[in-house]
N, C-alpha and C. Protein backbone atom coordinates (compact mmCIF):
# COMPACT_ATOMS: atom_id res chain seq x y z
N UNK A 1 0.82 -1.21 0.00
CA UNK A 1 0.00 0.00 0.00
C UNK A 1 0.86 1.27 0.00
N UNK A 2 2.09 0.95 0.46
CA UNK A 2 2.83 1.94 0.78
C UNK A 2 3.58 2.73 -0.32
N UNK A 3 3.60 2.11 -1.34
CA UNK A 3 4.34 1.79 -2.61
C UNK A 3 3.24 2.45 -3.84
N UNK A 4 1.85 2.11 -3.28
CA UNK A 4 0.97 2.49 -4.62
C UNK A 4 0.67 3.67 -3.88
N UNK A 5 0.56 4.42 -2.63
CA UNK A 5 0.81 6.02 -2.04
C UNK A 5 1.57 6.62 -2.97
N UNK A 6 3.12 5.96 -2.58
CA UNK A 6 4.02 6.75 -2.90
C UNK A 6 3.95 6.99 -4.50
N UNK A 7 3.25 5.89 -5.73
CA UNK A 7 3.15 6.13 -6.71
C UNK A 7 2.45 7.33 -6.98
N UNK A 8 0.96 7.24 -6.48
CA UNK A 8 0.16 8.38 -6.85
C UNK A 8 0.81 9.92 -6.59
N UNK A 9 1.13 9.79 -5.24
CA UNK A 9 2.37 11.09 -5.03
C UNK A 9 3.71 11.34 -6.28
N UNK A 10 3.92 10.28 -6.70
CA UNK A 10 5.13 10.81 -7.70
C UNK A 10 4.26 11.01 -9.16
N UNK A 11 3.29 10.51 -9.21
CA UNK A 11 2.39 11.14 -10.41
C UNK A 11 2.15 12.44 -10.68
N UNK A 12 1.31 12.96 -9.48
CA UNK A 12 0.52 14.08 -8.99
C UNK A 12 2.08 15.37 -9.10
N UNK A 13 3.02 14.85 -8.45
CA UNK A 13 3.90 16.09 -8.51
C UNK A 13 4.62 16.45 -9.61
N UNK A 14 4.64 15.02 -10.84
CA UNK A 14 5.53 15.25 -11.63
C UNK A 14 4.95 15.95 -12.70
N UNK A 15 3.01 15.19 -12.83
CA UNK A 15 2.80 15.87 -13.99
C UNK A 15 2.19 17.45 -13.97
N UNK A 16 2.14 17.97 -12.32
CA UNK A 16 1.73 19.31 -12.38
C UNK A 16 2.49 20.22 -12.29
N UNK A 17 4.32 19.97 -12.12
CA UNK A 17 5.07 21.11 -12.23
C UNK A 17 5.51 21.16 -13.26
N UNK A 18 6.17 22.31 -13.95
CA UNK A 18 6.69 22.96 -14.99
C UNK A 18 7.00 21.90 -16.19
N UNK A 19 6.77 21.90 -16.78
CA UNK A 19 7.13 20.95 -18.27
C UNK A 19 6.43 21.36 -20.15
N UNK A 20 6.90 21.11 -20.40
CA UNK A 20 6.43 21.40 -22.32
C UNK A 20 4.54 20.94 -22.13
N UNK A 21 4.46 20.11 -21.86
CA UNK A 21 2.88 19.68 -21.51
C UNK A 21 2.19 21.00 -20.81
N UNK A 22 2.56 21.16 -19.59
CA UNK A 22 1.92 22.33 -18.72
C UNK A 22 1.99 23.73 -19.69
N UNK A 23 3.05 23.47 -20.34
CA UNK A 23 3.18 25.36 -21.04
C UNK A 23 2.38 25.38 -21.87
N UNK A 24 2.26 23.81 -22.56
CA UNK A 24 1.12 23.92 -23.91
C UNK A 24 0.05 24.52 -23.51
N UNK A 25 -0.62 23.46 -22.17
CA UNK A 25 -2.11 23.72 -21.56
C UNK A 25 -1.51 25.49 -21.61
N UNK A 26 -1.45 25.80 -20.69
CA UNK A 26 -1.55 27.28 -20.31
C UNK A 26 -1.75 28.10 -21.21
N UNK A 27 -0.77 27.69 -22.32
CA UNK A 27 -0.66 29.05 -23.42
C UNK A 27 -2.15 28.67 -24.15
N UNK A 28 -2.29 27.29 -24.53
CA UNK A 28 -3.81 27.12 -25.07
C UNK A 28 -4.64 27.71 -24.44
N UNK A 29 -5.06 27.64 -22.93
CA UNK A 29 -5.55 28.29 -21.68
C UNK A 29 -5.81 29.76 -22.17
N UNK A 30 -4.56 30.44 -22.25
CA UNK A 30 -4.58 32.23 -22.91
C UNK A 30 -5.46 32.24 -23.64
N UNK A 31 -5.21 31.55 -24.61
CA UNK A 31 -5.27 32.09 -26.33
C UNK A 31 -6.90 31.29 -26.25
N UNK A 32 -7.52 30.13 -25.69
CA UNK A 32 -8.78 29.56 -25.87
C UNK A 32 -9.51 29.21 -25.44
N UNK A 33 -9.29 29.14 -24.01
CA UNK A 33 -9.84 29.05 -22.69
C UNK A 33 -10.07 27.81 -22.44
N UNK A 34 -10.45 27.46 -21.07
CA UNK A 34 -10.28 25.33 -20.63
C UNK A 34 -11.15 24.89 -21.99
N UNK A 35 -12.43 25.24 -21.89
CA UNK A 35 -13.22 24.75 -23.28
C UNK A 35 -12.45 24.43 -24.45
N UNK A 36 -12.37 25.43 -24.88
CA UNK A 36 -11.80 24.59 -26.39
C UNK A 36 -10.53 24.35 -26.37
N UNK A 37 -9.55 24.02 -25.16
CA UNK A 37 -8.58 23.49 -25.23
C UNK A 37 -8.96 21.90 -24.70
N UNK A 38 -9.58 21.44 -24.17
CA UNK A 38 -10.61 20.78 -23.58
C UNK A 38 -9.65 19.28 -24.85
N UNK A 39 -9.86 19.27 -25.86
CA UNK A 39 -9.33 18.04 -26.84
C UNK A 39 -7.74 17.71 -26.61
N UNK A 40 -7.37 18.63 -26.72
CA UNK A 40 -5.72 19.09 -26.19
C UNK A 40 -5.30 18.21 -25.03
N UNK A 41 -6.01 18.71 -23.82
CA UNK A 41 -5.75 17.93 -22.46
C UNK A 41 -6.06 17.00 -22.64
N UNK A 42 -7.12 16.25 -23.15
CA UNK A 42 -7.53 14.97 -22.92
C UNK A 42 -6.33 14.16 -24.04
N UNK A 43 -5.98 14.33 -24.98
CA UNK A 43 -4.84 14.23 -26.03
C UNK A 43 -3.79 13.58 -25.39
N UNK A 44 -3.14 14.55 -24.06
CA UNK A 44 -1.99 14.85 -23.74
C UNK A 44 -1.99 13.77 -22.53
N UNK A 45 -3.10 13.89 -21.67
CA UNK A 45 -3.36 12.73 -20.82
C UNK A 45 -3.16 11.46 -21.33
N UNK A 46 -4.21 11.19 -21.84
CA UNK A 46 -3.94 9.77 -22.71
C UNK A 46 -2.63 9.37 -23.47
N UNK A 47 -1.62 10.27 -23.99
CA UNK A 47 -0.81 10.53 -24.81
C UNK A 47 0.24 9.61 -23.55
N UNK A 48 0.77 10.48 -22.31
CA UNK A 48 1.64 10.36 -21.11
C UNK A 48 0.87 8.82 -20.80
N UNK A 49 -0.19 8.43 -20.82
CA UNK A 49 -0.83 7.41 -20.24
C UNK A 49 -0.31 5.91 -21.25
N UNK A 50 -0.33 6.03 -22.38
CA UNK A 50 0.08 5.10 -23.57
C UNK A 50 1.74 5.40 -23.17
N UNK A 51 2.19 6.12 -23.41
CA UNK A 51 4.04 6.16 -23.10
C UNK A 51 4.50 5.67 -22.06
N UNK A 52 3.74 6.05 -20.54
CA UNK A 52 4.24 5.29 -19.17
C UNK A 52 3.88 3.81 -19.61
N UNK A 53 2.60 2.70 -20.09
CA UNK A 53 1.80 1.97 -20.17
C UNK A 53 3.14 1.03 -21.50
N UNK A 54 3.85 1.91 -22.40
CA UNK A 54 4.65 1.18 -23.39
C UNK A 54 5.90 0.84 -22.69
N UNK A 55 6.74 2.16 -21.60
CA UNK A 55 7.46 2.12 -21.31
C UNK A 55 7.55 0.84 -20.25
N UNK A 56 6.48 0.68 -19.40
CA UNK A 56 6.72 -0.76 -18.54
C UNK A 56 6.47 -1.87 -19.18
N UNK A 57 6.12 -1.82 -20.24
CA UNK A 57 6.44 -3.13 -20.89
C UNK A 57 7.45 -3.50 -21.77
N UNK A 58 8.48 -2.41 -21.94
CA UNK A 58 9.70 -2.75 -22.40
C UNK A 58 10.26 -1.82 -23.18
N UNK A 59 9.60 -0.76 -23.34
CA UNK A 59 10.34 0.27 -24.45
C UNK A 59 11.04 0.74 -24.01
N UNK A 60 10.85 1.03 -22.24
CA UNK A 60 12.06 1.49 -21.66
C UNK A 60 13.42 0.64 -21.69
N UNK A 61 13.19 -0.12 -21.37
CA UNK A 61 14.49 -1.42 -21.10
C UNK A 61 15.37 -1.17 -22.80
N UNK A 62 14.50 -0.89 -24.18
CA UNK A 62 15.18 -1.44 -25.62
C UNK A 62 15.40 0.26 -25.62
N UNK A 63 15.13 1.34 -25.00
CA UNK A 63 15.75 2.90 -25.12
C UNK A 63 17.05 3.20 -23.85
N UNK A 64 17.03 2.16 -22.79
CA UNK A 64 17.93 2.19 -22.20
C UNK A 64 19.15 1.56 -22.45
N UNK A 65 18.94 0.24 -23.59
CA UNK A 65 20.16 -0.61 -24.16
C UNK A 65 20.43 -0.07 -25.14
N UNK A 66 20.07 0.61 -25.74
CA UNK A 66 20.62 1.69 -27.24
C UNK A 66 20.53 3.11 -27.26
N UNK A 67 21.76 3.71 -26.64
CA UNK A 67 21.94 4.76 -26.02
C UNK A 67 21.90 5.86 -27.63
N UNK A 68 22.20 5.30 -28.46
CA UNK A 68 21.29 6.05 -29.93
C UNK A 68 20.35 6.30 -30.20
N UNK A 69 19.38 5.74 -29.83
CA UNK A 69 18.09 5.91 -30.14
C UNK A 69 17.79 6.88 -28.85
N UNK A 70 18.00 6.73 -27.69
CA UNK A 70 18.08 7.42 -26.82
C UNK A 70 18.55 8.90 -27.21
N UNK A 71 19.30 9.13 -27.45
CA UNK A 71 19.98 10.03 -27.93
C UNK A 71 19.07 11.10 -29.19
N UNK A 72 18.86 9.61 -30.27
CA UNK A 72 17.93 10.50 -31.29
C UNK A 72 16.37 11.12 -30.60
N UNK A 73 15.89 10.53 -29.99
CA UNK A 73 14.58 11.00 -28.76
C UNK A 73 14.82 11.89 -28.30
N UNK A 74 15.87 12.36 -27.44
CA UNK A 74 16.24 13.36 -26.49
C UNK A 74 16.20 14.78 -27.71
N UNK A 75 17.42 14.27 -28.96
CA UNK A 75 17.72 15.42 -29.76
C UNK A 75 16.36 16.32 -30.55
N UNK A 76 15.21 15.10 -31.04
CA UNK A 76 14.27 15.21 -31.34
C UNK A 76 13.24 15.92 -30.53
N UNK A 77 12.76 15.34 -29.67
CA UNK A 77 12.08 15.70 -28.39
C UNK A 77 12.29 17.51 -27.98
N UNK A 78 13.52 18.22 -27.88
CA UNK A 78 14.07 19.37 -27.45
C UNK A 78 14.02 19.65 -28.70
N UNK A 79 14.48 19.26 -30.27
CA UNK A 79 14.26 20.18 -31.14
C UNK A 79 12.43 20.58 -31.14
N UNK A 80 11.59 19.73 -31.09
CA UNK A 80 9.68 20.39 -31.02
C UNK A 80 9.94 20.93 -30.49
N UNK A 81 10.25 21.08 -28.71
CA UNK A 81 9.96 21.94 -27.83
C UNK A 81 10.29 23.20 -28.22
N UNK A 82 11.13 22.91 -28.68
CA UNK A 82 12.09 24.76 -28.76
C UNK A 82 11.23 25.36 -30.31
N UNK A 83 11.07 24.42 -31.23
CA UNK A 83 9.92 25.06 -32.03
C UNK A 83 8.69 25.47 -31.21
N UNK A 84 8.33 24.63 -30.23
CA UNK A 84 7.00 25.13 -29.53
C UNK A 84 7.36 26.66 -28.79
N UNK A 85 8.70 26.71 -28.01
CA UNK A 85 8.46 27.67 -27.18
C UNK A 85 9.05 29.47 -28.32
N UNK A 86 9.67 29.00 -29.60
CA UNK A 86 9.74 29.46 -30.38
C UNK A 86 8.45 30.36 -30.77
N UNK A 87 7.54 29.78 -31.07
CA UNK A 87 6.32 29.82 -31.68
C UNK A 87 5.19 30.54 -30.39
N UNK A 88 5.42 29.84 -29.14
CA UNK A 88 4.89 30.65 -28.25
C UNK A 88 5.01 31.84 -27.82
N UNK A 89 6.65 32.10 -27.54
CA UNK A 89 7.34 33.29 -27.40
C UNK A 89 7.01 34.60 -27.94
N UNK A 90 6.98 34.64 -29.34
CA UNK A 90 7.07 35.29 -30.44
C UNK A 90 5.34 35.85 -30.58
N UNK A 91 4.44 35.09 -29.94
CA UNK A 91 3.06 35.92 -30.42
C UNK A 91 2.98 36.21 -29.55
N UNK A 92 2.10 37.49 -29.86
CA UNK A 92 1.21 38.67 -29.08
C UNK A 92 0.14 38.45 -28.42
N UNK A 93 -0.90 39.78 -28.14
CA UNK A 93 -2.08 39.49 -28.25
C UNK A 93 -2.95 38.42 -29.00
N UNK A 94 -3.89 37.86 -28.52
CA UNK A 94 -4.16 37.06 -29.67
C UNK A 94 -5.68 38.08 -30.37
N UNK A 95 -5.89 37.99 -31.79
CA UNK A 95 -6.58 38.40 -32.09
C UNK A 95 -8.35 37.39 -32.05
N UNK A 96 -9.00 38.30 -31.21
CA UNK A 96 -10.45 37.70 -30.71
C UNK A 96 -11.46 37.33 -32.07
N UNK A 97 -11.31 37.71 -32.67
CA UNK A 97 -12.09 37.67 -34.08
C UNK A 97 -11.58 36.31 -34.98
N UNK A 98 -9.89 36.16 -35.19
CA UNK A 98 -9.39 35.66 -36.00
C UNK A 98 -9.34 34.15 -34.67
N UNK A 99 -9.20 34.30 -33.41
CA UNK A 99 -8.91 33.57 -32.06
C UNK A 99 -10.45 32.34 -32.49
N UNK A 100 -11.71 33.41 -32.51
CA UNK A 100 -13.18 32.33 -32.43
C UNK A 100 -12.98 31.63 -33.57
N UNK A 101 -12.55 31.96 -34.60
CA UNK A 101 -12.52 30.87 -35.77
C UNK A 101 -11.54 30.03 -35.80
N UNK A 102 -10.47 30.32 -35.23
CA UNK A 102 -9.21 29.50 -35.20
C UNK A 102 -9.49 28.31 -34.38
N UNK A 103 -8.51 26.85 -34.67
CA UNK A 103 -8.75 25.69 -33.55
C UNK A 103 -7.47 25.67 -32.90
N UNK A 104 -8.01 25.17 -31.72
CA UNK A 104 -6.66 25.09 -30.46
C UNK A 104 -5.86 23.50 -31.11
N UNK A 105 -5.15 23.51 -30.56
CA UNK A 105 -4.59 22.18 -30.97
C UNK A 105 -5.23 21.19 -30.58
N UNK A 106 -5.17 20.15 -31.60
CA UNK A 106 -5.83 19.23 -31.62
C UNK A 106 -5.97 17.82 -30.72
N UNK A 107 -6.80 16.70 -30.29
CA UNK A 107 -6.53 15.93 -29.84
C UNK A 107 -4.96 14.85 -29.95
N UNK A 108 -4.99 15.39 -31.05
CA UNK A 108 -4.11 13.91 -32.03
C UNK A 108 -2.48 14.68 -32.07
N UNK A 109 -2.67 16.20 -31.72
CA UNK A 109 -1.38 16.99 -31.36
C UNK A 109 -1.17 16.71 -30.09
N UNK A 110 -2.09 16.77 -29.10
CA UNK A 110 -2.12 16.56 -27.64
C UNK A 110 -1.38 14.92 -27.05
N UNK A 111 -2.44 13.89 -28.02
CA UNK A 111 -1.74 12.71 -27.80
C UNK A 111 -0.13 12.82 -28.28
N UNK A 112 0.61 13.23 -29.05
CA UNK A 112 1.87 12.91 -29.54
C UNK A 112 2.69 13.80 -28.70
N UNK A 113 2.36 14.97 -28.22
CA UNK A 113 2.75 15.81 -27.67
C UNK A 113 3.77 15.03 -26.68
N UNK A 114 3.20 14.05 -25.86
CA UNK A 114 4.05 13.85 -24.45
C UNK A 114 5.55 12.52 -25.12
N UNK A 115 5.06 11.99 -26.45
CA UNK A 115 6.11 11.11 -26.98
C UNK A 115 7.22 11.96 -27.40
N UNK A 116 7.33 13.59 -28.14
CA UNK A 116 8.54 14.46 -28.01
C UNK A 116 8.92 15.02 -26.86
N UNK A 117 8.30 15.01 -25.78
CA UNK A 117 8.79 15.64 -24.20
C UNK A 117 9.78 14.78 -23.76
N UNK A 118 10.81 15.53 -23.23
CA UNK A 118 12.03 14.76 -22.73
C UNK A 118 11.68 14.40 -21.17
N UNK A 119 10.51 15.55 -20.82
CA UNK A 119 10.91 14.93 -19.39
C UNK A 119 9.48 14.75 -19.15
N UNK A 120 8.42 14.50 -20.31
CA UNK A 120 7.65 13.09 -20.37
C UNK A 120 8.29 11.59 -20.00
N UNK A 121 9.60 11.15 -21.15
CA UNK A 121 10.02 10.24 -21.03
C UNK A 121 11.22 9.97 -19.72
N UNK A 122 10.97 11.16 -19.05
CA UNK A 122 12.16 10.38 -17.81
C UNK A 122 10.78 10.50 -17.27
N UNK A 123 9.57 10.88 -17.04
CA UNK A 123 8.89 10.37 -15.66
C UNK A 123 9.10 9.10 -15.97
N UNK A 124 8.62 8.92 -17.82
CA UNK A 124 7.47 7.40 -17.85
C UNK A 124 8.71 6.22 -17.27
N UNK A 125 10.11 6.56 -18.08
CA UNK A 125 11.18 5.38 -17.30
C UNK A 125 11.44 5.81 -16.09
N UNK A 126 11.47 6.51 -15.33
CA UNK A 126 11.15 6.68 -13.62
C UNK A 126 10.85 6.04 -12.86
N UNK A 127 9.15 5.56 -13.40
CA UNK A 127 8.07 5.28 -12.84
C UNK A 127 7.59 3.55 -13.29
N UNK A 128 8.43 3.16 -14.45
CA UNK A 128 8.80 1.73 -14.68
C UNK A 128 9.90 1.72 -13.72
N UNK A 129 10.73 2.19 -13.58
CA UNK A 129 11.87 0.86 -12.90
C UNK A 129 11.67 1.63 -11.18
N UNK A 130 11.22 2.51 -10.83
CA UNK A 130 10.95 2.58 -9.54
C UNK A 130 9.36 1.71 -9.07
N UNK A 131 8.51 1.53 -9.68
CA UNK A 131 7.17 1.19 -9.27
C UNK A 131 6.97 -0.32 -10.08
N UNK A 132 8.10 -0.75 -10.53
CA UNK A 132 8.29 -2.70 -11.47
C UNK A 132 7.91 -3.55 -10.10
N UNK A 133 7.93 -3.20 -8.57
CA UNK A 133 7.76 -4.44 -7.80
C UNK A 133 5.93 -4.48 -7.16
N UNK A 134 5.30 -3.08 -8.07
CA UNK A 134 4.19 -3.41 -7.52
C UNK A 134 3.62 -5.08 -8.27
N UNK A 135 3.62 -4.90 -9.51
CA UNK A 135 2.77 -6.13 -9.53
C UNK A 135 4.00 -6.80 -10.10
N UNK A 136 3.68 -8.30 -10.56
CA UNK A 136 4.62 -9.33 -10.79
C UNK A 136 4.07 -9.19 -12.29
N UNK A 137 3.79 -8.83 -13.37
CA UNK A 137 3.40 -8.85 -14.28
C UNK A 137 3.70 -7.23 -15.04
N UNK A 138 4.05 -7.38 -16.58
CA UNK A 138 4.71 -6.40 -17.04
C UNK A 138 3.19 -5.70 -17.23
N UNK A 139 2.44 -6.38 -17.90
CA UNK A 139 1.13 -6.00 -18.05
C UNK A 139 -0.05 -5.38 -17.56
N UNK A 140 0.03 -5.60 -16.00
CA UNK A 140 -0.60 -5.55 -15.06
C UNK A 140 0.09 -4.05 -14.34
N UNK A 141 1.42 -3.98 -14.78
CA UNK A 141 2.24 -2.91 -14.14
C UNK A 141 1.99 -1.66 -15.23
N UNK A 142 1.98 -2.02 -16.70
CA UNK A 142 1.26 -1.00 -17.68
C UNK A 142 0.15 -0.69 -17.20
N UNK A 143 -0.91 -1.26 -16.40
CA UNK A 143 -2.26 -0.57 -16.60
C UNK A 143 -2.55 0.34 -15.62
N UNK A 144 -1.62 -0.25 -14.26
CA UNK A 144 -1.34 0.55 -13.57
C UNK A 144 -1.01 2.47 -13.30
N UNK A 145 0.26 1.74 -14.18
CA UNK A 145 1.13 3.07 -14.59
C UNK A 145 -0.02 3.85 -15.71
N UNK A 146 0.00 3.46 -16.16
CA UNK A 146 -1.01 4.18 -17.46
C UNK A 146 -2.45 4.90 -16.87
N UNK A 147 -2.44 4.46 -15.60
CA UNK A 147 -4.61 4.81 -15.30
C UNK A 147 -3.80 5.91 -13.79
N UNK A 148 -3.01 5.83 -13.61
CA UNK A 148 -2.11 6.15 -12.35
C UNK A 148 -1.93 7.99 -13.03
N UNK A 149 -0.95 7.85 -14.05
CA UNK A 149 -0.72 8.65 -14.45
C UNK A 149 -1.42 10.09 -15.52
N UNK A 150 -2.46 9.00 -16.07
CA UNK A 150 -3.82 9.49 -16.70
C UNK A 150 -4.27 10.15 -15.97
N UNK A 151 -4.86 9.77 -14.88
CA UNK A 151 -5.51 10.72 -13.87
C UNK A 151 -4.84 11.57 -12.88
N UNK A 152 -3.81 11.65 -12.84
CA UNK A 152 -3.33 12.68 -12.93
C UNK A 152 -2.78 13.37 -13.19
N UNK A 153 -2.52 13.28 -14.69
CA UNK A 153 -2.11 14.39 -15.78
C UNK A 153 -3.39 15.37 -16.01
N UNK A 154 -4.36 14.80 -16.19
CA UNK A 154 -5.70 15.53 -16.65
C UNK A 154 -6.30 17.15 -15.78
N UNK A 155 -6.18 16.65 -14.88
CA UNK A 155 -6.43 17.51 -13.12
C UNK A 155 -5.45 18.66 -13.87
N UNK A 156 -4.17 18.22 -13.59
CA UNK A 156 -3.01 19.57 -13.47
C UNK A 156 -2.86 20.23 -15.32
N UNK A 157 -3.35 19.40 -16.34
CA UNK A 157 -2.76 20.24 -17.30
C UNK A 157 -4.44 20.89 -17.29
N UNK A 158 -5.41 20.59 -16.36
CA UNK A 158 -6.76 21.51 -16.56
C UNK A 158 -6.22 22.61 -15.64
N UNK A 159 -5.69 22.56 -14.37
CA UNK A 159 -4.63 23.45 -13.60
C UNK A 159 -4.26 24.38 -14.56
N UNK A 160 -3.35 24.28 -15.26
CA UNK A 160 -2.52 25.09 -15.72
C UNK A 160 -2.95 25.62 -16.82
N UNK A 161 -4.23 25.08 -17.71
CA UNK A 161 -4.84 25.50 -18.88
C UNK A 161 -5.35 26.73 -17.57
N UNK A 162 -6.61 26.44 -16.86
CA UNK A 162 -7.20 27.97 -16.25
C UNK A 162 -6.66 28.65 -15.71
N UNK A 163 -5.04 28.41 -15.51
CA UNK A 163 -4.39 29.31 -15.08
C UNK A 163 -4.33 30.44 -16.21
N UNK A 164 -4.00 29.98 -17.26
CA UNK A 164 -3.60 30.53 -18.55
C UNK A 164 -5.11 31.65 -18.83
N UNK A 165 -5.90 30.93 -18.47
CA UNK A 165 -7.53 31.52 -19.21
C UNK A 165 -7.54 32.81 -18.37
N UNK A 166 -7.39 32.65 -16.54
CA UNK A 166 -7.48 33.53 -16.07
C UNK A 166 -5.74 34.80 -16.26
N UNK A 167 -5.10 34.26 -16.21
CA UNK A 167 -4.15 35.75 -16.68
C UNK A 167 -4.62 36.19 -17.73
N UNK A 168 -5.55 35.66 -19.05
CA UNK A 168 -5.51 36.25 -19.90
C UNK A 168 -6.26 37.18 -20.05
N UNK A 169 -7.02 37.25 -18.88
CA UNK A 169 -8.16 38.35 -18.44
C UNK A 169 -7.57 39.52 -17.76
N UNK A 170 -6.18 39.09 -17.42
CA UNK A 170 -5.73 40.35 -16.43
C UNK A 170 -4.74 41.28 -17.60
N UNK A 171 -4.34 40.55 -18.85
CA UNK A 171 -3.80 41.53 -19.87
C UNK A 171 -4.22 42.03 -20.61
N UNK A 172 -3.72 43.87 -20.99
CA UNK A 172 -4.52 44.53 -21.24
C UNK A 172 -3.68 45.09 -22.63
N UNK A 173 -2.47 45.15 -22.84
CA UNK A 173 -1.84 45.40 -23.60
C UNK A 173 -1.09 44.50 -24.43
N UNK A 174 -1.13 44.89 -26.15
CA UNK A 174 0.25 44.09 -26.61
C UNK A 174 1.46 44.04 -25.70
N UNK A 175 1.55 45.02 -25.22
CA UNK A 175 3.23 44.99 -24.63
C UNK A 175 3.16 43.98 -23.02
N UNK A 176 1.86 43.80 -22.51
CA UNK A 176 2.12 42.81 -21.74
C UNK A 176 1.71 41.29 -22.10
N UNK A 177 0.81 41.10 -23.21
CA UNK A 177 0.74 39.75 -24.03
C UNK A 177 2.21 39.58 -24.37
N UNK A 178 2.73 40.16 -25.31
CA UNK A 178 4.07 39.51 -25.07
C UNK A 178 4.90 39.59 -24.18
N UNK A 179 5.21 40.04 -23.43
CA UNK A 179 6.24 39.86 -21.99
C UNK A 179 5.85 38.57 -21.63
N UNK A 180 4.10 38.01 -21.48
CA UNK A 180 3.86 36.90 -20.86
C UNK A 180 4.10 35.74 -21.89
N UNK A 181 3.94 36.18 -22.98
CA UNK A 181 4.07 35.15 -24.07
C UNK A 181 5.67 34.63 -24.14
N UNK A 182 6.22 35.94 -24.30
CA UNK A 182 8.20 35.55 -24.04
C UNK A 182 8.57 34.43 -22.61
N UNK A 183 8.11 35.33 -21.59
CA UNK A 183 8.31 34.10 -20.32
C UNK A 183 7.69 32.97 -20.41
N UNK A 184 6.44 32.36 -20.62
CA UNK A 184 6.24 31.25 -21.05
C UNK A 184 7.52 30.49 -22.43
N UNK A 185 7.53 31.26 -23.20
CA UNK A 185 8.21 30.22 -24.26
C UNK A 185 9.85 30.22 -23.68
N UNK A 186 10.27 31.31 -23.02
CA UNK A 186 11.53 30.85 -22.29
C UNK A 186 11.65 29.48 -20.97
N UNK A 187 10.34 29.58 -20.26
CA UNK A 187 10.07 28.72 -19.56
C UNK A 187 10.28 27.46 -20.22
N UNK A 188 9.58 27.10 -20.83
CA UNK A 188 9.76 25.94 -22.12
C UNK A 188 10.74 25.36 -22.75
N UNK A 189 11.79 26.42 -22.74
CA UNK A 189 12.78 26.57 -23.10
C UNK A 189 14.02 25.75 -22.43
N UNK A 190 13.79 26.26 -21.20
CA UNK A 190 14.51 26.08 -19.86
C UNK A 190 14.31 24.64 -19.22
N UNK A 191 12.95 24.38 -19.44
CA UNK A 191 12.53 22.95 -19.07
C UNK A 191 13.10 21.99 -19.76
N UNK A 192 13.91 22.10 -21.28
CA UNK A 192 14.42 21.01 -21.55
C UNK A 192 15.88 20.84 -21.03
N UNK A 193 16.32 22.06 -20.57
CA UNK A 193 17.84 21.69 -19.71
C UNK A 193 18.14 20.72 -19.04
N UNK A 194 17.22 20.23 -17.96
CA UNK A 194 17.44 19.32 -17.19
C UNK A 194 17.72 17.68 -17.85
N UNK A 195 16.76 17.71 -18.76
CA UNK A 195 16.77 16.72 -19.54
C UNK A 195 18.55 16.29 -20.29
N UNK A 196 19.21 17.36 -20.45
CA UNK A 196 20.61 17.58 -20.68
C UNK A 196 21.64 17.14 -19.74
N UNK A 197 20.93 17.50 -18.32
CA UNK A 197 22.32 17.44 -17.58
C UNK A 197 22.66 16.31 -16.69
């Protein structure tokens, strides 16, 4: 019991602080509010939920014996991000007219989203080789990890989407849409360091 605590606790903290996932929600949050980012989160949940769920059944073990492929993931993974926080950085205000017709990102962006996150893939191998003695079964330890982590990815990237919805009510100017838009995509930015060192 002590072991499936401590899991839910390393879920809950990993997927609600700072990461490429959380900046997405938020900035979607700004620019579209929980609603129509609403496909996004559920995307991104499920997305982290299939990756922890692959990783305990062995993808971790065949990315930990081929430090290349490892390598090409990591390089890959930080090149999106930095297009993402690129792309975040750089816009303004969003325009309300051109904003209602526009779509937030999509479910099917949301799901893939957490397979380029670098520090998607250190929770999901984390959380395989620290949480492998709950059950005796690789299978049984995927569904785990996968319904463990699902639920609480969903909670915190809805967290951090209404975080986003509500600052976007408190800016009043281009010149502070982007200040907030720059610190978010530097944030983003910054989050793949660790993954480096």
């Amino acid at each position: 019991m002590e072991l499936l605590v401590s899991l839910i606790l390393f879920a809950v903290v990993t997927t609600v602080t700072p990461g490429g996932a959380n900046l997405m929600a938020a900035a979607s949050g700004m620019r579209f509010g929980w609603r129509r980012s609403l496909p996004l989160l559920l995307g991104i949940a499920l997305g982290l939920a299939i990756l922890v769920a692959m990783t305990a059944t062995g993808l971790g073990a065949l990315l930990q014996s081929v430090p290349a492929l490892q390598l090409a993931m990591r390089v890959a993974g930080s090149a999106y991000l930095i297009w993402l926080a690129w792309r975040i950085g750089r816009s303004g205000a969003p325009n309300i007219a051109a904003d209602n017709a526009a779509t937030p990102s999509s479910f099917v962006a949301g799901l893939l989203l957490p397979w380029l996150n670098p520090k998607a893939w250190s929770m999901a191998l984390a959380a395989a080789a620290a949480y492998a003695g709950l059950t005796l079964s690789p299978p049984q330890l995927a569904l785990l990890l996968a319904t463990t982590f699902g639920l609480a990815a969903f909670p915190a990237l809805s967290l951090w989407c209404a975080g986003g919805s509500m600052l976007a009510r408190t800016l009043r100017s281009e010149t502070q849409w982007r200040a907030v838009n720059a610190g978010l995509g530097l944030l983003l930015a910054a989050s793949i360091a660790p993954m480096w060192l």
